[in-house]
Protein backbone atom coordinates (compact mmCIF):
# COMPACT_ATOMS: atom_id res chain seq x y z
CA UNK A 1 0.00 0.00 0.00
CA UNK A 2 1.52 3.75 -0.68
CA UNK A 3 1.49 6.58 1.80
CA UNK A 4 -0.98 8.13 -0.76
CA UNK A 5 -3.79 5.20 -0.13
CA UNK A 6 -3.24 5.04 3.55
CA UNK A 7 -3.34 9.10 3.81
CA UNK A 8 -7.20 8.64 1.57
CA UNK A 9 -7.87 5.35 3.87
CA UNK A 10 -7.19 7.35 7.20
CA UNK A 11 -9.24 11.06 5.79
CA UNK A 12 -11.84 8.24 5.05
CA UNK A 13 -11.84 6.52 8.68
CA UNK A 14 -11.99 10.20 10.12
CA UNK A 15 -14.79 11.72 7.82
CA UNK A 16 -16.99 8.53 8.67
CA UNK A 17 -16.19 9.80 12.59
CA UNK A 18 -17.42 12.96 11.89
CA UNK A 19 -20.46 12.05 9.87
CA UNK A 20 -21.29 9.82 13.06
CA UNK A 21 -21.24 12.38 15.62
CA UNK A 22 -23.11 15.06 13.62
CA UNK A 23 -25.82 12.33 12.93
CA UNK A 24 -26.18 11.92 16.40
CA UNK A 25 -26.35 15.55 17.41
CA UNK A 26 -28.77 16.29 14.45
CA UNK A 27 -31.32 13.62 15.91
CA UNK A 28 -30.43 14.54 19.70
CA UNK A 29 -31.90 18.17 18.69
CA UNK A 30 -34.69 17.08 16.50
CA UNK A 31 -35.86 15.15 19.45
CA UNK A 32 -34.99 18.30 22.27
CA UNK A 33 -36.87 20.00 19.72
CA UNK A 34 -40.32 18.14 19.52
CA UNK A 35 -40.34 17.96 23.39
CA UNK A 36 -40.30 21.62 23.44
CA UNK A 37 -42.62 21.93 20.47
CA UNK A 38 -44.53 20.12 22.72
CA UNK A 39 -44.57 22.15 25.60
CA UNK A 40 -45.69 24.97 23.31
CA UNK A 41 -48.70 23.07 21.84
CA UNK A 42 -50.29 22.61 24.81
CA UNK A 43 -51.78 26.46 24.75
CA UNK A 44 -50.48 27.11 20.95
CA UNK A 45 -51.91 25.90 17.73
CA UNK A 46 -49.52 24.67 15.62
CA UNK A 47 -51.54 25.03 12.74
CA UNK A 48 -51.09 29.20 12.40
CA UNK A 49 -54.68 29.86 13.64
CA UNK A 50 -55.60 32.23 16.38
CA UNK A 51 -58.52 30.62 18.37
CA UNK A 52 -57.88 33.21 21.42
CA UNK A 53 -54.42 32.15 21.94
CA UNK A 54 -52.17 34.03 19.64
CA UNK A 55 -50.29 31.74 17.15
CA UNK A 56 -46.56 31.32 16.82
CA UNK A 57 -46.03 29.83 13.93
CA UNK A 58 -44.75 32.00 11.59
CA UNK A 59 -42.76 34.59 13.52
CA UNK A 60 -39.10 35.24 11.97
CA UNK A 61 -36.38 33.48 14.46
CA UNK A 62 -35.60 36.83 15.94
CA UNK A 63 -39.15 37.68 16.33
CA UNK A 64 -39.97 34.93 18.61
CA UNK A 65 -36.43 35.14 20.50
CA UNK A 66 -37.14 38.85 21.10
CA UNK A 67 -40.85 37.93 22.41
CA UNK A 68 -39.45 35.20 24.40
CA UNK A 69 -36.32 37.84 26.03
CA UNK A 70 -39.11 40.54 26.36
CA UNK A 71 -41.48 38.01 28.53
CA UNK A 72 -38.22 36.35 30.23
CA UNK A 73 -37.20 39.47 31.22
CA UNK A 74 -40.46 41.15 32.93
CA UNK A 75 -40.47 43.73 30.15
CA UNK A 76 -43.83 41.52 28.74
CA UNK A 77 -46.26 40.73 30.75
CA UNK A 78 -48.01 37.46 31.36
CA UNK A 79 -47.65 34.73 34.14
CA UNK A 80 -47.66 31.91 32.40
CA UNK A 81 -45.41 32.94 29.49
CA UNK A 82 -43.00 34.13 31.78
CA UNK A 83 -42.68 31.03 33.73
CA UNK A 84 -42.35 29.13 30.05
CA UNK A 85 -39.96 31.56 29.03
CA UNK A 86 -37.76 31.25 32.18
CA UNK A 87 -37.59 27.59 32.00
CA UNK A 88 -35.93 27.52 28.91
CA UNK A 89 -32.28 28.60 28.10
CA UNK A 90 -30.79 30.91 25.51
CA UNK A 91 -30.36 27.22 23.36
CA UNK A 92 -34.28 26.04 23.53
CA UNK A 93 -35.59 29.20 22.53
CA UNK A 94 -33.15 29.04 19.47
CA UNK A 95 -34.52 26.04 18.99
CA UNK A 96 -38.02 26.80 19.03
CA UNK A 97 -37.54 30.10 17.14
CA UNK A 98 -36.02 27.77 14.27
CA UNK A 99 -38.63 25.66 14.24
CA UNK A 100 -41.85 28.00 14.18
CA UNK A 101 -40.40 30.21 11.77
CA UNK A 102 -39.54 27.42 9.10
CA UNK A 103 -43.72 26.35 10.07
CA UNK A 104 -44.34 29.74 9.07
CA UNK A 105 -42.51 28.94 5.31
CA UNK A 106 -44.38 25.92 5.05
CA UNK A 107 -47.74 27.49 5.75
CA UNK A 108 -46.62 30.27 3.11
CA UNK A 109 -46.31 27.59 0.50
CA UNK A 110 -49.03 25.93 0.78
């Protein structure tokens, strides 16, 4: 074998690493993410309608993260959004803001 094949043979071993692991993290946050999506559906409609609970789908990502500062912070008001808000970190409500605003494309092209 030349150094050439073992160089390709040990990129190869190390790519197939790498593709691994991300694999793994992709699904670990897919499923962080429905639990949380979760969480919100229980007073949210995921399905963009307003039936006296305002929806979230749809909001750009920094929409919802400043909504979600604004009520973690006092500066909105509302008991129970504040606790939700409080209980997440900085990461979940990435998460979430991801999520409802590529819900908001979807709705958009249908």
């Amino acid at each position: 074998m030349s150094a050439g094949s073992t160089e390709i043979i040990a990129l190869s071993m190390v790519a197939a690493v790498v593709v691994s692991v991300a694999e793994r993290s992709f699904a670990a946050d897919n499923d962080q993410g429905a639990q949380l999506v979760a969480m919100c559906a229980a007073c949210h409609r995921l399905d963009g309608r307003d039936r006296g609970i305002p929806s979230i789908v749809g909001f750009s990502e920094e929409q919802f993260v400043t909504v979600m500062r604004a009520f973690k912070s006092g500066e909105r008001s509302g008991p129970i959004m504040r606790t939700m808000a409080r209980s997440l970190s900085n990461e979940e409500i990435a998460i979430l803001a991801r999520y409802f605003a590529a819900q908001g494309e979807e709705t958009q092209r249908r």
